[in-house]
Protein backbone atom coordinates (compact mmCIF):
# COMPACT_ATOMS: atom_id res chain seq x y z
CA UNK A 1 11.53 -67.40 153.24
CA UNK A 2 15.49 -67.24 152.12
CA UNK A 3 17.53 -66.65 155.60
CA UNK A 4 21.76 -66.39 155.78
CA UNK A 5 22.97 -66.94 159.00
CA UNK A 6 26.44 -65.78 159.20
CA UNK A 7 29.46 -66.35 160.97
CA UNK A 8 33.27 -65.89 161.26
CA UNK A 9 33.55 -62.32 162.14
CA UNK A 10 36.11 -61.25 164.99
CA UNK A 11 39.06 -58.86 165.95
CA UNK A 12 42.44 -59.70 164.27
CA UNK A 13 45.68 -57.75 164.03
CA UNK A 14 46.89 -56.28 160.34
CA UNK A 15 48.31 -59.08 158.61
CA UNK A 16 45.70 -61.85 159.90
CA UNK A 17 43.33 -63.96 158.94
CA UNK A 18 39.46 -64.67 158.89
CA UNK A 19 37.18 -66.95 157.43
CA UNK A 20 33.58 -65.83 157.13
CA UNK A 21 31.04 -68.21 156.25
CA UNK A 22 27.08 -67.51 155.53
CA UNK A 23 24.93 -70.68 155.45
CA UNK A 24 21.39 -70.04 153.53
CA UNK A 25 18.12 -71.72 154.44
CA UNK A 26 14.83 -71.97 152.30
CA UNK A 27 13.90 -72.47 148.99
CA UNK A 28 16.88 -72.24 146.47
CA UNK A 29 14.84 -71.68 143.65
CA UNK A 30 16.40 -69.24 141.12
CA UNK A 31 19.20 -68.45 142.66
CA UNK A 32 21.95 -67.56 140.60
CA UNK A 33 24.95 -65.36 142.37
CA UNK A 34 25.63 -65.42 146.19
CA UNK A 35 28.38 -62.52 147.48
CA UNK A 36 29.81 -60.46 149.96
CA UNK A 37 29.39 -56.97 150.77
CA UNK A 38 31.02 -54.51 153.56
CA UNK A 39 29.88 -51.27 154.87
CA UNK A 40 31.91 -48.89 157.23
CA UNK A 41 30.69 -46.48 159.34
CA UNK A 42 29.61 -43.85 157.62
CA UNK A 43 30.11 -44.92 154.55
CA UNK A 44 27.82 -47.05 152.06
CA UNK A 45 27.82 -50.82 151.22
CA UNK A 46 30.38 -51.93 148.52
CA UNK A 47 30.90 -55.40 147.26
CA UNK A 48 33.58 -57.24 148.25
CA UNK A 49 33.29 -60.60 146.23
CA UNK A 50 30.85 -62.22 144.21
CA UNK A 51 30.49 -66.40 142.91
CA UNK A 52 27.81 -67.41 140.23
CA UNK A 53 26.09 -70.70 140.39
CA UNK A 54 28.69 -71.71 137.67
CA UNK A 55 31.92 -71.30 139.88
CA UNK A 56 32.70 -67.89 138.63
CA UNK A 57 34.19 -65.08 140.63
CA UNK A 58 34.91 -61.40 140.82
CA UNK A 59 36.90 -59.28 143.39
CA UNK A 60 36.42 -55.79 144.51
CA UNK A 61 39.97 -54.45 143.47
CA UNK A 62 41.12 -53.61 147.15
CA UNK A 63 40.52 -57.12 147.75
CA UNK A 64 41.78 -59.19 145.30
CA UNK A 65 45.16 -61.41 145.89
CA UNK A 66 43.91 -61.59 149.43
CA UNK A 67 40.30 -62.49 149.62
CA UNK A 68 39.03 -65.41 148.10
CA UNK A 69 35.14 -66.31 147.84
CA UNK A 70 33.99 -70.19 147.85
CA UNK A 71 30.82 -72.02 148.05
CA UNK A 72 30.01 -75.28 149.10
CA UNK A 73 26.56 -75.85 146.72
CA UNK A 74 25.38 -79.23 148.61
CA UNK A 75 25.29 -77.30 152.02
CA UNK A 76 24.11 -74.02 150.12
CA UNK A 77 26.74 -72.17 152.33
CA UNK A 78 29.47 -69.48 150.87
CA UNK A 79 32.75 -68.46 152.39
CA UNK A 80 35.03 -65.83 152.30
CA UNK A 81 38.62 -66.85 153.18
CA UNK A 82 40.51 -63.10 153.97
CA UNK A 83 44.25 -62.95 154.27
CA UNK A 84 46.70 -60.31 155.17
CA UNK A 85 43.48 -58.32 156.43
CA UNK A 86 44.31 -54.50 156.51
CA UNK A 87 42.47 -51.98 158.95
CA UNK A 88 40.86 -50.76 156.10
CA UNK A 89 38.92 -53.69 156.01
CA UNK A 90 37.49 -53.34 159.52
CA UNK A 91 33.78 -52.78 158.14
CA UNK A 92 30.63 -55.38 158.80
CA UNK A 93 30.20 -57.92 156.40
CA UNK A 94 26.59 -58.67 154.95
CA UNK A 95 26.62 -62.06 153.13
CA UNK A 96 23.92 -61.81 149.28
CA UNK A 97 22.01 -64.34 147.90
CA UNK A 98 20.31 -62.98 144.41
CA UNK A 99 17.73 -64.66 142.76
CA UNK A 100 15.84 -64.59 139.17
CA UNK A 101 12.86 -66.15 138.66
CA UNK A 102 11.53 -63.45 135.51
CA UNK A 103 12.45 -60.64 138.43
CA UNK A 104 15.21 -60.19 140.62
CA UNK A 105 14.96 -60.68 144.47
CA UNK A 106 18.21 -60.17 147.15
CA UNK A 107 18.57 -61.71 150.71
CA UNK A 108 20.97 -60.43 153.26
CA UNK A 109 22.41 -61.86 156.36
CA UNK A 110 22.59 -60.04 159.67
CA UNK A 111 26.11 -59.12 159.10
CA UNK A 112 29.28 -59.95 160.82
CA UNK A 113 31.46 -57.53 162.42
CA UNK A 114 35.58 -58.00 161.01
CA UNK A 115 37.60 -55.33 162.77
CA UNK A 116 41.45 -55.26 161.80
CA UNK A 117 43.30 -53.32 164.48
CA UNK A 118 46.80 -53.44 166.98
């Protein structure tokens, strides 16, 4: 019943910018940690960023000092500002929204493809 809609994804050069955004709909109910996560082709899905209910964050160390994740808790809508974007970051971005309610249950968006190239 939990849907993310995403948004934000595009083709920038190294050094730019994107903001991706991932707006949830549904019953909130136990959820306790929203994040981003990126897979490449042929490779598998690592987390990029993750924000607990509570405000705090952690970074995937290739990230951090360049991607920062935010959430906006009336709209129930997270964001992920990226900065001097690499080409190693060209992957598709799948936004998380984890719940506990005496078991764990995830809900992924559709993705958003970021591609960093010249």
């Amino acid at each position: 019943q939990v849907r993310l809609m995403e948004s934000g994804g595009g083709l920038v050069q190294p050094g730019g910018s994107l903001r991706l955004s991932c707006a949830a709909s549904g019953s909130m109910f136990g959820m306790d940690r929203m994040g981003w996560f990126r897979q490449a082709p042929g490779q598998e899905r690592e987390l990029v960023a993750t924000i607990t209910t509570s405000g705090r964050t952690n970074y995937a160390d290739s990230v951090k000092g360049r991607f920062t994740i935010s959430r906006d808790s009336v709209k129930n809508t997270i964001y992920l500002q990226m900065k001097s974007l690499k080409p190693g970051d060209t992957a598709v971005y799948y936004c998380n929204f984890h719940f506990w309610y005496g078991s764990t249950s995830d809900y992924w968006g559709q993705g958003t493809q970021v591609t960093v190239s010249s």
